[in-house]
N, C-alpha and C. Protein backbone atom coordinates (compact mmCIF):
# COMPACT_ATOMS: atom_id res chain seq x y z
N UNK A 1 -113.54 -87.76 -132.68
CA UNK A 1 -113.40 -87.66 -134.12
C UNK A 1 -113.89 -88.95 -134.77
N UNK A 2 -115.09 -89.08 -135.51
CA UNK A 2 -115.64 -89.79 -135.94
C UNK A 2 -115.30 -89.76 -137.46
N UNK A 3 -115.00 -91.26 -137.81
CA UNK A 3 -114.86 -92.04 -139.33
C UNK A 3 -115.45 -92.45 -139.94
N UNK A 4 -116.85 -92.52 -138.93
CA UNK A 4 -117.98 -93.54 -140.12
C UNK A 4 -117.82 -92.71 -141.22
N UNK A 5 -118.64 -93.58 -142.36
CA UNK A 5 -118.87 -92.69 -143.72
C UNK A 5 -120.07 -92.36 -143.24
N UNK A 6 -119.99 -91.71 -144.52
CA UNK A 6 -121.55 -90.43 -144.20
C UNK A 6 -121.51 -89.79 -145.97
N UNK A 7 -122.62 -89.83 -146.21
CA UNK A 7 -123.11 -89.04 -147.80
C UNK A 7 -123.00 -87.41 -147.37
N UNK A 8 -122.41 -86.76 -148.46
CA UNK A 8 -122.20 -85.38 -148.71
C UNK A 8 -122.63 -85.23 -150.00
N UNK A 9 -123.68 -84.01 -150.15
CA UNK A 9 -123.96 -83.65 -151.27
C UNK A 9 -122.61 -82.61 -151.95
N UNK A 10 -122.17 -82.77 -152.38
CA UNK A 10 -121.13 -82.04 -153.64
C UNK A 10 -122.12 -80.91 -154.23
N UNK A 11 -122.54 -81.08 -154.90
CA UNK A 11 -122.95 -80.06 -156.06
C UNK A 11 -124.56 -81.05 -156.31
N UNK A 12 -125.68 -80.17 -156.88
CA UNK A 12 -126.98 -80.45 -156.28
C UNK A 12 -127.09 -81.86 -157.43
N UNK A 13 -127.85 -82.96 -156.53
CA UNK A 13 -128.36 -84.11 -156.92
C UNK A 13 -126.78 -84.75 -157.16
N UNK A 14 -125.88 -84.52 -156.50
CA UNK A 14 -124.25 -85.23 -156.69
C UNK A 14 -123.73 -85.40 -155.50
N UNK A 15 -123.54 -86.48 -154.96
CA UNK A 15 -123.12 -86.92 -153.68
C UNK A 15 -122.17 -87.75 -153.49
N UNK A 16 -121.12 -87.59 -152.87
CA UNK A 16 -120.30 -88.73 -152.08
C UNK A 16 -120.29 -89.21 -150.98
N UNK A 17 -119.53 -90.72 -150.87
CA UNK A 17 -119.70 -91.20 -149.53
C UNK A 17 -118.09 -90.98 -148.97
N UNK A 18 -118.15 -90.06 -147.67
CA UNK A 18 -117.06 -89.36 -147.28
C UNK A 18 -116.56 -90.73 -146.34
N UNK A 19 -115.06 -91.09 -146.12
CA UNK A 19 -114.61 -92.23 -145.47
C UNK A 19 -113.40 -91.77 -144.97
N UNK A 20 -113.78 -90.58 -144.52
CA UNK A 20 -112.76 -89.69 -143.57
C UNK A 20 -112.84 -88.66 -142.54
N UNK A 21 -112.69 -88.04 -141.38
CA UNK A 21 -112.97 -87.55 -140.58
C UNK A 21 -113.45 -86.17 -140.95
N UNK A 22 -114.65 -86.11 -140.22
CA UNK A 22 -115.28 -84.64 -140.80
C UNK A 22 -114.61 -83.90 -140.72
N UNK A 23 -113.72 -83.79 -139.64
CA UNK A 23 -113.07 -82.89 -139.13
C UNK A 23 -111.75 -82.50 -139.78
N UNK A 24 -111.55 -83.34 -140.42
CA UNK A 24 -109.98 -82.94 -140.93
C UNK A 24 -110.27 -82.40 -141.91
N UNK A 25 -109.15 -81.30 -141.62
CA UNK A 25 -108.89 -79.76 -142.46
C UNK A 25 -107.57 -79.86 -143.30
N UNK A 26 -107.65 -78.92 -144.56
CA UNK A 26 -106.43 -79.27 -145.49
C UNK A 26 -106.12 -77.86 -145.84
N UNK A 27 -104.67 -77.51 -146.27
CA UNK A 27 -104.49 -76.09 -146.85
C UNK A 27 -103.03 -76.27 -147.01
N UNK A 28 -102.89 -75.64 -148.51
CA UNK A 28 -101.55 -76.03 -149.23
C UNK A 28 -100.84 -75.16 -148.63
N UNK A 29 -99.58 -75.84 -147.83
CA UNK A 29 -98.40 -74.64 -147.31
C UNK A 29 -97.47 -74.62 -148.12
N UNK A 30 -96.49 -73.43 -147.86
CA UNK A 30 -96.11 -72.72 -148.90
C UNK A 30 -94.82 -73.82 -148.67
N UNK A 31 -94.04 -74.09 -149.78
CA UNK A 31 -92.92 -74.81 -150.54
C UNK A 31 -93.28 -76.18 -150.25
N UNK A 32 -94.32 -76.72 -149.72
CA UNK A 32 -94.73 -78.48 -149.79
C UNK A 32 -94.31 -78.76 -150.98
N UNK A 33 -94.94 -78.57 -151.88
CA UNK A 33 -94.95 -79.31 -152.93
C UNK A 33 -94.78 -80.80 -153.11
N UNK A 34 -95.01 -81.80 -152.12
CA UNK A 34 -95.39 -82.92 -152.44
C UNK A 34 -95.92 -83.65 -153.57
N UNK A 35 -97.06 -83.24 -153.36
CA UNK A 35 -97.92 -83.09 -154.34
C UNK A 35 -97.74 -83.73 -155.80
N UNK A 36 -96.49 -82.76 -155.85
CA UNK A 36 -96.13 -82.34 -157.41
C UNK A 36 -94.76 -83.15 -157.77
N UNK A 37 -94.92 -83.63 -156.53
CA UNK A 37 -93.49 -84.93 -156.97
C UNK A 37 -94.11 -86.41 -157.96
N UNK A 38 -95.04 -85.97 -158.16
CA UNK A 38 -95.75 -87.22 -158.77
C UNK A 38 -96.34 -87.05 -160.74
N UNK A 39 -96.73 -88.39 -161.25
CA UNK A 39 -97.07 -88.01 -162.33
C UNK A 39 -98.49 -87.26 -162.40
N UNK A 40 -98.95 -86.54 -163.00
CA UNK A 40 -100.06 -86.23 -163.00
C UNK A 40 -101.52 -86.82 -163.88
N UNK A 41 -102.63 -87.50 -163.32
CA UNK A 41 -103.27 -88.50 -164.61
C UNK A 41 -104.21 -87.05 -165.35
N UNK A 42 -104.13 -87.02 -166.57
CA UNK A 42 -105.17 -85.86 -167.15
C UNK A 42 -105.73 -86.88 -167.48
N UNK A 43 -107.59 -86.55 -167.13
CA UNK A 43 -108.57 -87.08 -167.67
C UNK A 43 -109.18 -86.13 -169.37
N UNK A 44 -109.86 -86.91 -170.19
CA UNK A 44 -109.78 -86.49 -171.63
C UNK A 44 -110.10 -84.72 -171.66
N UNK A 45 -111.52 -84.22 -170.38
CA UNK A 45 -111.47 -83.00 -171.17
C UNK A 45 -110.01 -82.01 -170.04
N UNK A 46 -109.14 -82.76 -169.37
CA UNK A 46 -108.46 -81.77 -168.75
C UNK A 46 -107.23 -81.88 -169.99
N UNK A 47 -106.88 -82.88 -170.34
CA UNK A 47 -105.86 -82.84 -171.79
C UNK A 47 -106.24 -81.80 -172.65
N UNK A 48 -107.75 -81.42 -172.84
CA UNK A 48 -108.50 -80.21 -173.79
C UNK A 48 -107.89 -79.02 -173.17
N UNK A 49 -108.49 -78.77 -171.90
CA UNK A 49 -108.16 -77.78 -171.03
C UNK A 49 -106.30 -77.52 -171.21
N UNK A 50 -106.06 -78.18 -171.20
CA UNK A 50 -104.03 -78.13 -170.78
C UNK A 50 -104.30 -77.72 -172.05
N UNK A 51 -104.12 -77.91 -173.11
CA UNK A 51 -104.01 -77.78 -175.18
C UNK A 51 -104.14 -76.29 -175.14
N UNK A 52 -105.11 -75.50 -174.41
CA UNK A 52 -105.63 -74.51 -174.62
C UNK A 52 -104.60 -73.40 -174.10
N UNK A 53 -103.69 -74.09 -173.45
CA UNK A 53 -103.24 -72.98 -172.12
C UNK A 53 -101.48 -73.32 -172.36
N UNK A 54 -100.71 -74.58 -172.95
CA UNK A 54 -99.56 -75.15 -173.10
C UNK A 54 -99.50 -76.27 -174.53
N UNK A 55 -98.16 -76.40 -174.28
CA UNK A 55 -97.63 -77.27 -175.63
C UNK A 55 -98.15 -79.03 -174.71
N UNK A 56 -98.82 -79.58 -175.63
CA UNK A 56 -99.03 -80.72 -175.01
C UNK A 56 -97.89 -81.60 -175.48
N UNK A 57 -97.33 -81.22 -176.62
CA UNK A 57 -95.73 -82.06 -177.27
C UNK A 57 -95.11 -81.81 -175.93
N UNK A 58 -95.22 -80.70 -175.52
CA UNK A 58 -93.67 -80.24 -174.24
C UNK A 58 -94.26 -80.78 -172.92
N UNK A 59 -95.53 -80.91 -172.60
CA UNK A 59 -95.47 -81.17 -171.28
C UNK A 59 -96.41 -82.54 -170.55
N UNK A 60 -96.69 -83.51 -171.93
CA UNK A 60 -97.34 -84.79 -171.60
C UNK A 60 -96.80 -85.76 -171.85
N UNK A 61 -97.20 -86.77 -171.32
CA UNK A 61 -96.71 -87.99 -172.23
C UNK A 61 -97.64 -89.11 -171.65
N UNK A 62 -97.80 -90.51 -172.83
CA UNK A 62 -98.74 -91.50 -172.23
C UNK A 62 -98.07 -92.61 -171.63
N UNK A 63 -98.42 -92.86 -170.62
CA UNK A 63 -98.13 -94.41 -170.03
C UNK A 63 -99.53 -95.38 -170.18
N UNK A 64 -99.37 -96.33 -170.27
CA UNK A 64 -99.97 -97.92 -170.39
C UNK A 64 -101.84 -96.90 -171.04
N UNK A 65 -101.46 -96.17 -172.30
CA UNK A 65 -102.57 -95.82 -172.31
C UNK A 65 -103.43 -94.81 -172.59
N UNK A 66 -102.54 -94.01 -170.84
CA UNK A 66 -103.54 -92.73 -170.43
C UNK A 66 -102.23 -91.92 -170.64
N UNK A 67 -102.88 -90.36 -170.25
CA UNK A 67 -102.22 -89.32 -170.63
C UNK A 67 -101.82 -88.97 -169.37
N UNK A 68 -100.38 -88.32 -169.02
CA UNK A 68 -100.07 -87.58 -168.20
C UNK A 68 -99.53 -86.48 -168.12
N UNK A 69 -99.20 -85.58 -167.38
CA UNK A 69 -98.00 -84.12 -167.26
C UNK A 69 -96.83 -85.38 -167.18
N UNK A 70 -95.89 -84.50 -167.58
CA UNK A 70 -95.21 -85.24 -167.72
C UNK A 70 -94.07 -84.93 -166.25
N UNK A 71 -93.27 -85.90 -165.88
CA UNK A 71 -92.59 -85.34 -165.18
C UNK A 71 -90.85 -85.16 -165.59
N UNK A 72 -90.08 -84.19 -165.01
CA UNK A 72 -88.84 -83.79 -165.55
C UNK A 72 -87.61 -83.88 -164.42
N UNK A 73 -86.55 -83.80 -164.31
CA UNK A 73 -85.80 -83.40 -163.70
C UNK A 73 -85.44 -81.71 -163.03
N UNK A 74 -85.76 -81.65 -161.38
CA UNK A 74 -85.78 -80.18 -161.00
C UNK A 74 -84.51 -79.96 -160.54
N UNK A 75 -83.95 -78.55 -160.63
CA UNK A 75 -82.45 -77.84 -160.58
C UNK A 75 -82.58 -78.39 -158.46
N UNK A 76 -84.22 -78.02 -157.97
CA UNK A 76 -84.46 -78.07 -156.61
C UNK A 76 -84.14 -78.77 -155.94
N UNK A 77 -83.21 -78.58 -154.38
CA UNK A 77 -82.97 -79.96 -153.83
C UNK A 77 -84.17 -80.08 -152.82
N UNK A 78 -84.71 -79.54 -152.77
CA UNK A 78 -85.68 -79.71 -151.52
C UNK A 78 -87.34 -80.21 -152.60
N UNK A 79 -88.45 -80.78 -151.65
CA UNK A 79 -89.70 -80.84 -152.46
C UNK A 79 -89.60 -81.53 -154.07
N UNK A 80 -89.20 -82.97 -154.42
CA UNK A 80 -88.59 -83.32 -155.47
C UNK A 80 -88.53 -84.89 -155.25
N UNK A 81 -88.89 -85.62 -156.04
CA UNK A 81 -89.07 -87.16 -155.40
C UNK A 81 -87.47 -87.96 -155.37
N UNK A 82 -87.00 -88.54 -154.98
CA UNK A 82 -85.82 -89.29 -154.47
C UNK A 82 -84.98 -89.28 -155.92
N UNK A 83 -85.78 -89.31 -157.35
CA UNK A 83 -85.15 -89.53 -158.54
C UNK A 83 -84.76 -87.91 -158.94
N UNK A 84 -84.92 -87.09 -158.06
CA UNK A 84 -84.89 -85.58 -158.55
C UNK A 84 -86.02 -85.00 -159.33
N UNK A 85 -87.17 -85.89 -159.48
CA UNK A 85 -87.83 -85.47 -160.59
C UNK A 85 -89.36 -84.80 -159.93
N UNK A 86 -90.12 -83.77 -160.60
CA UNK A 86 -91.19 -83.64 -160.53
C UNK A 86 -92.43 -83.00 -161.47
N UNK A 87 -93.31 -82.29 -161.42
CA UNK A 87 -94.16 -82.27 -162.44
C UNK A 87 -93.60 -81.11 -163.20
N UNK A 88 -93.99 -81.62 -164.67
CA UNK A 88 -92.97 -80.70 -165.32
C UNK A 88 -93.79 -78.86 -165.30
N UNK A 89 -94.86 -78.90 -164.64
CA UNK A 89 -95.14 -77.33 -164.09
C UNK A 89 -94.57 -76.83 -163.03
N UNK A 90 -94.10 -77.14 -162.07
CA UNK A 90 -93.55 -77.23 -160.89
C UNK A 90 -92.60 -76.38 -160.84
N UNK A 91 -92.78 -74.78 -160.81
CA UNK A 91 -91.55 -73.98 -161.04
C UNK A 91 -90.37 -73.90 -159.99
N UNK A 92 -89.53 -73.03 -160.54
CA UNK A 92 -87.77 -72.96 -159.52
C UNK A 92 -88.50 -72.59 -158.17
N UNK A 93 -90.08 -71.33 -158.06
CA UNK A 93 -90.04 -70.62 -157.17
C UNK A 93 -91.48 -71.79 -155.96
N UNK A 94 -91.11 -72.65 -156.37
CA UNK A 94 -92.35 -73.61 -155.60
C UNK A 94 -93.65 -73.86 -156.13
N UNK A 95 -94.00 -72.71 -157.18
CA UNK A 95 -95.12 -72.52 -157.54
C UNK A 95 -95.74 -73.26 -158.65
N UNK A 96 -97.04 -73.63 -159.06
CA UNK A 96 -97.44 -74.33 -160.27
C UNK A 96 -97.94 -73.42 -161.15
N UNK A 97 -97.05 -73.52 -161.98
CA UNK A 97 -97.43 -72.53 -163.39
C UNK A 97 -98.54 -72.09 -163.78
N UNK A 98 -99.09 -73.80 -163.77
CA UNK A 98 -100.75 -73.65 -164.32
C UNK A 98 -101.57 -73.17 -163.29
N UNK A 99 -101.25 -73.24 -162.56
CA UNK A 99 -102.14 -72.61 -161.06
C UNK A 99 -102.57 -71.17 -161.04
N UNK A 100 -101.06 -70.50 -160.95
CA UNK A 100 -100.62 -69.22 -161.38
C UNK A 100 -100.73 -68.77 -162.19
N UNK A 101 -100.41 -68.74 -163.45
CA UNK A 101 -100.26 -68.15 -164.29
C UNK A 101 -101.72 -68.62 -165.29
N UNK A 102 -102.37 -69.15 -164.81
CA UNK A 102 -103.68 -69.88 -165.82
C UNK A 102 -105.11 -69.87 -164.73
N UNK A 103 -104.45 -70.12 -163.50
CA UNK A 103 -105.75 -70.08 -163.09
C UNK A 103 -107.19 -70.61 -162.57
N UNK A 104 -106.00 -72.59 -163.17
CA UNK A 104 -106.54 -73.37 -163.38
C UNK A 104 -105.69 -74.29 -163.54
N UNK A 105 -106.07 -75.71 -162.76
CA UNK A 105 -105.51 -77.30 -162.20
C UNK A 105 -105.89 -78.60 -162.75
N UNK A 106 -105.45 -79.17 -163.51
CA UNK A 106 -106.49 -80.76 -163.50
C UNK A 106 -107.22 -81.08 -162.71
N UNK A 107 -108.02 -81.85 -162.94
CA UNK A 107 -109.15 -82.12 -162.31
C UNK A 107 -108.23 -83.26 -160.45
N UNK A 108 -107.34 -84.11 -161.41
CA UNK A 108 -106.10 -84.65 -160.57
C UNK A 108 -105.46 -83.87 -159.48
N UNK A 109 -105.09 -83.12 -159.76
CA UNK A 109 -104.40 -81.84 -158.43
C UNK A 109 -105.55 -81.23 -157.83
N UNK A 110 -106.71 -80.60 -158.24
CA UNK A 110 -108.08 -80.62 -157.63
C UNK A 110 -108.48 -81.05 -156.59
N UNK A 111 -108.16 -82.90 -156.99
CA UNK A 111 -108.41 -83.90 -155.68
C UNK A 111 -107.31 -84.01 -154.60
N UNK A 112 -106.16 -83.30 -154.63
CA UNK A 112 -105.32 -83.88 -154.05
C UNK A 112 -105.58 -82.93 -152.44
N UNK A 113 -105.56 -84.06 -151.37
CA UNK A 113 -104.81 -84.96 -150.85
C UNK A 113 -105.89 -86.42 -150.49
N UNK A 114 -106.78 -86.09 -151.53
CA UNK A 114 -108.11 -87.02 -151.36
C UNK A 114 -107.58 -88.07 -152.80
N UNK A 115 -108.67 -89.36 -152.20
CA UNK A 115 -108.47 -90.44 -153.44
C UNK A 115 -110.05 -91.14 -153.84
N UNK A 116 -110.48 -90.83 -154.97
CA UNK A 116 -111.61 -91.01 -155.24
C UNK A 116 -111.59 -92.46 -155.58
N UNK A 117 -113.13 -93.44 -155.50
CA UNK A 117 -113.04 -94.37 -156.29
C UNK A 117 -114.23 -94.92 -156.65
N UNK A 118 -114.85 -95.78 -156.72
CA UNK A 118 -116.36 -95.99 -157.73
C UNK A 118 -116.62 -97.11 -156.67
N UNK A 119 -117.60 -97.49 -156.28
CA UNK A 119 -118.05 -98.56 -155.14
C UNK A 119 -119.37 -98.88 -155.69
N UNK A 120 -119.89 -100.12 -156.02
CA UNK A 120 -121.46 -100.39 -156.38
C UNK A 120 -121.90 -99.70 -155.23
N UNK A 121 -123.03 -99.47 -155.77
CA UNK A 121 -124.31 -98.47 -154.38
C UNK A 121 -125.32 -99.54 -153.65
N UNK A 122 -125.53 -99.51 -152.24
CA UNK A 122 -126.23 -100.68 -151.61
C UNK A 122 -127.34 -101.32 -152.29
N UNK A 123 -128.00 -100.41 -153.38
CA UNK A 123 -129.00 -101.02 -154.50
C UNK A 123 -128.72 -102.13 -155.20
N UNK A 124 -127.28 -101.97 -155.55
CA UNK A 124 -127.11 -103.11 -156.53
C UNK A 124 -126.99 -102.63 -157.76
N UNK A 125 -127.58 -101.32 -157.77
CA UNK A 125 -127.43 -101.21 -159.71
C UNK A 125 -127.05 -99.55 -159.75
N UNK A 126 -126.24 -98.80 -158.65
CA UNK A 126 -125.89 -97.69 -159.07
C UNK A 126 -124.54 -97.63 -158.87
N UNK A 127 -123.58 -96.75 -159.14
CA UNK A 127 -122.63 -96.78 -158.39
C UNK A 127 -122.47 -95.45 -157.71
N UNK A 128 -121.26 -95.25 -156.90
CA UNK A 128 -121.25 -93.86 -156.03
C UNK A 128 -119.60 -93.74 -155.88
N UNK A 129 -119.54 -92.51 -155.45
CA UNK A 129 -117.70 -91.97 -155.36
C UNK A 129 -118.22 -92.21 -154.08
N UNK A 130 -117.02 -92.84 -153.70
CA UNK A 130 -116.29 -92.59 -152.39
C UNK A 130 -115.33 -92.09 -151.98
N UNK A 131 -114.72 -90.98 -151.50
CA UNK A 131 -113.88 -90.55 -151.21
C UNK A 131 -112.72 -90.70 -149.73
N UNK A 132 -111.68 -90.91 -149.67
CA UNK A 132 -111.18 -90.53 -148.58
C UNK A 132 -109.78 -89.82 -148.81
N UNK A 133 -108.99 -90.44 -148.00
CA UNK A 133 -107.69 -89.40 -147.69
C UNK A 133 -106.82 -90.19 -148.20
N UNK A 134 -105.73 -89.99 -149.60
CA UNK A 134 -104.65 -90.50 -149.80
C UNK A 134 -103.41 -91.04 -148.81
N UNK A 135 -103.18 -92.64 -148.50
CA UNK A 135 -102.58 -93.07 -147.68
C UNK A 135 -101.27 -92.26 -147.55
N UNK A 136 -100.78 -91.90 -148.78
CA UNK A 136 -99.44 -91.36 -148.88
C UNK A 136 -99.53 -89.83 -148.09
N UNK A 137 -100.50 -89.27 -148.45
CA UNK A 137 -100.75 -87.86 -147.90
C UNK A 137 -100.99 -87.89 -146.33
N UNK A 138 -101.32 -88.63 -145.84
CA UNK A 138 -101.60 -88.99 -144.11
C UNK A 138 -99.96 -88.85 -143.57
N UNK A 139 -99.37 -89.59 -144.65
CA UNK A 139 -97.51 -89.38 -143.95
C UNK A 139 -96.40 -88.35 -144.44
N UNK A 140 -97.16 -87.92 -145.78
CA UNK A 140 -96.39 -86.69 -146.16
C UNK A 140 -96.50 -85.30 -146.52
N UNK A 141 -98.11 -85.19 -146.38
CA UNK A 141 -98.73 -83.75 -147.12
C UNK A 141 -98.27 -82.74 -145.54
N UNK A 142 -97.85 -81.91 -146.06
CA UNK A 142 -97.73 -81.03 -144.58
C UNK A 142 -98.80 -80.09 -144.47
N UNK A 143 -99.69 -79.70 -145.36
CA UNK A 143 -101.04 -79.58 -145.41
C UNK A 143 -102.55 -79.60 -144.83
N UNK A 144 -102.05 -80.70 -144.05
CA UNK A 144 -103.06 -81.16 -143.07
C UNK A 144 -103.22 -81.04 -141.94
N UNK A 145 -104.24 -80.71 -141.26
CA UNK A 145 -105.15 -80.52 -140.17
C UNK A 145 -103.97 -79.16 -139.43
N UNK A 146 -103.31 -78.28 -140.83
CA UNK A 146 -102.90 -77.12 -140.48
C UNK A 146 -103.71 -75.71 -140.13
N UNK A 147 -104.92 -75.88 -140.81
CA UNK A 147 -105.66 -74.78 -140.60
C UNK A 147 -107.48 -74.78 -139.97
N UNK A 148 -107.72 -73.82 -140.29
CA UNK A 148 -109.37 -74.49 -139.83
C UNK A 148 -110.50 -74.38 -141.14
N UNK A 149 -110.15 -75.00 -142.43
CA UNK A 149 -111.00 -75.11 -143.62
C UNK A 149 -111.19 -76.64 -143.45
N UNK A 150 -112.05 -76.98 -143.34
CA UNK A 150 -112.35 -78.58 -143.35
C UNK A 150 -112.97 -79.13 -144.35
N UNK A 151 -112.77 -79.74 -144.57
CA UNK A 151 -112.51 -80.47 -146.20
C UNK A 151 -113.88 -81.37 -146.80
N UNK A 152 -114.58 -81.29 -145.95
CA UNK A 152 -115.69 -82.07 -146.01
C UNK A 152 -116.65 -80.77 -146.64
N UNK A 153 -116.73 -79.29 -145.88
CA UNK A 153 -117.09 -78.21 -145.87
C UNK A 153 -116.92 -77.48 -147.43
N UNK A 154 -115.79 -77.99 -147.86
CA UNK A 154 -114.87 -77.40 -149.32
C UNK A 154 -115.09 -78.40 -150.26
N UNK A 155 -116.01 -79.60 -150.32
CA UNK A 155 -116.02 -80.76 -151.35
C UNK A 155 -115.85 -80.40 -152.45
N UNK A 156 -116.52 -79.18 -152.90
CA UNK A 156 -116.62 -79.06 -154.56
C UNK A 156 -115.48 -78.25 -154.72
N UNK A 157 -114.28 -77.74 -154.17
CA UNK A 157 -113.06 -77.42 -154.54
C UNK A 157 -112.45 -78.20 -155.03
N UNK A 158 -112.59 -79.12 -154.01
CA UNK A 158 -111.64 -80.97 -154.48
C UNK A 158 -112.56 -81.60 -155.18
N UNK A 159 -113.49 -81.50 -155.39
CA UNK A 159 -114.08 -82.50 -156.21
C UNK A 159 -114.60 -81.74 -157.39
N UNK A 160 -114.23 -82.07 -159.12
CA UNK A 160 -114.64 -81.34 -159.84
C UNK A 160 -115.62 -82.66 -160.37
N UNK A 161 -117.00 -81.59 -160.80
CA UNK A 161 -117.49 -82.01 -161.21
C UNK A 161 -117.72 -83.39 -163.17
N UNK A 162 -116.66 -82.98 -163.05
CA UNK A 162 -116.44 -84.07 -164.32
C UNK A 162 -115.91 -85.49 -163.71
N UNK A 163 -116.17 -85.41 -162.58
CA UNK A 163 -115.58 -87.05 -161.77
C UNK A 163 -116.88 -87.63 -161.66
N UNK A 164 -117.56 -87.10 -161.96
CA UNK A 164 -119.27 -87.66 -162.01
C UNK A 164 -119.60 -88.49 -163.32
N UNK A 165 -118.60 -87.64 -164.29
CA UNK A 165 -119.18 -88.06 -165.66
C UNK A 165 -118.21 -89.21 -166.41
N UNK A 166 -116.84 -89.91 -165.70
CA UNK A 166 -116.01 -90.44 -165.40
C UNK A 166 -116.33 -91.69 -165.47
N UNK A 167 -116.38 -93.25 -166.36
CA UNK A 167 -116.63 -94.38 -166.52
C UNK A 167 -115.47 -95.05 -164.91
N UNK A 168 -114.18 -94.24 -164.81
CA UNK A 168 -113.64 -94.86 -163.48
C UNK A 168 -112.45 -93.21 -163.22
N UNK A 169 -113.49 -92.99 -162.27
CA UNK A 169 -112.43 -91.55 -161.67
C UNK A 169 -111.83 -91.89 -160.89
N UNK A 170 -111.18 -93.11 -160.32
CA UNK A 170 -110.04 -93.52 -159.90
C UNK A 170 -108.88 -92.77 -159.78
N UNK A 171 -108.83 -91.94 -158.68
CA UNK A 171 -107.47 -91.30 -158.85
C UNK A 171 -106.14 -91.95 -158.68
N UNK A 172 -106.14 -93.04 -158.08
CA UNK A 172 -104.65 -93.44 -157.38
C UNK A 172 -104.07 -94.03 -158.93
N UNK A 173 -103.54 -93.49 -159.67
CA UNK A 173 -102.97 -93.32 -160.68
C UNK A 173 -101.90 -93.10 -161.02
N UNK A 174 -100.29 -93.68 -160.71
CA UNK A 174 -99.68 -92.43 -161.71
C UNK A 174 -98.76 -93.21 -162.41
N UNK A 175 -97.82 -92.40 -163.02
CA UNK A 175 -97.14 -92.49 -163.98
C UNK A 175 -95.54 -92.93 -163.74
């Protein structure tokens, strides 16, 4: 199982430099919800996207700035971060509202269990995403290297294309 990086085209003339094992495979199991124990960062057009679909009074709020989902206190004892709290979509039945019932994820949950970040390009004057595997997710996503979809194979699931258009798509973010 090899780590070098290696360029993956994403979506045509859009490439990342992958800094994780080709091989490792990801697939959301049912009541993880890890995930969703966290704040969520909305980038400007996923705040558009959320407006369209929910009350952004009821379910955001800003820290140092930026916008997030907000997170709440869950009735759940299981899947729920140490403070009881998690994303305020995060229903009784495990499920994400917006997922379900919309159809559609931030661009943030998109990436997850990956962490994007901006690296000058060996030129000197471009820059490039690099992607790898969220440190936290290596010790807690139960997700991983559960099935046989490999993640390198699925880039443009996890990677939406508005992380291209992104001054710093920095995911390790939260709230």
């Amino acid at each position: 199982m090899s780590t070098e990086a290696r360029r993956v085209e994403v979506y045509p003339d859009r490439e990342v430099v992958v800094d994780f094992d080709p091989d490792l495979t990801f697939e959301c199991v049912e009541e993880c919800t890890w995930c969703c124990q966290h704040g969520v960062l909305l980038y400007e057009k996923d705040l558009l996207e959320l407006a369209a679909r929910e009350s952004l009074a009821e379910s955001t709020t800003q820290f140092r700035g930026q916008d997030f989902v907000r997170r709440e206190e869950k009735e759940r004892d299981e899947h729920v971060a140490e403070d009881g709290g998690a994303c305020f979509f995060l229903r009784e039945d495990g499920l994400c509202a917006l997922h379900d019932e919309h159809d559609w994820k931030p661009a943030r949950c998109s990436v997850f269990p990956l962490h994007v970040t901006v690296e000058e390009a060996p030129d000197g004057e471009d820059r490039e995403l690099h992607v790898s595997i969220r440190e936290e997710a290596e010790e807690h996503c139960e997700g991983l290297n559960v099935s046989e979809r490999r993640v390198v194979d699925h880039l443009d699931a996890f990677l939406p294309e508005l992380l291209w258009e992104l001054d710093d798509p920095e995911t390790y973010r939260e709230l």
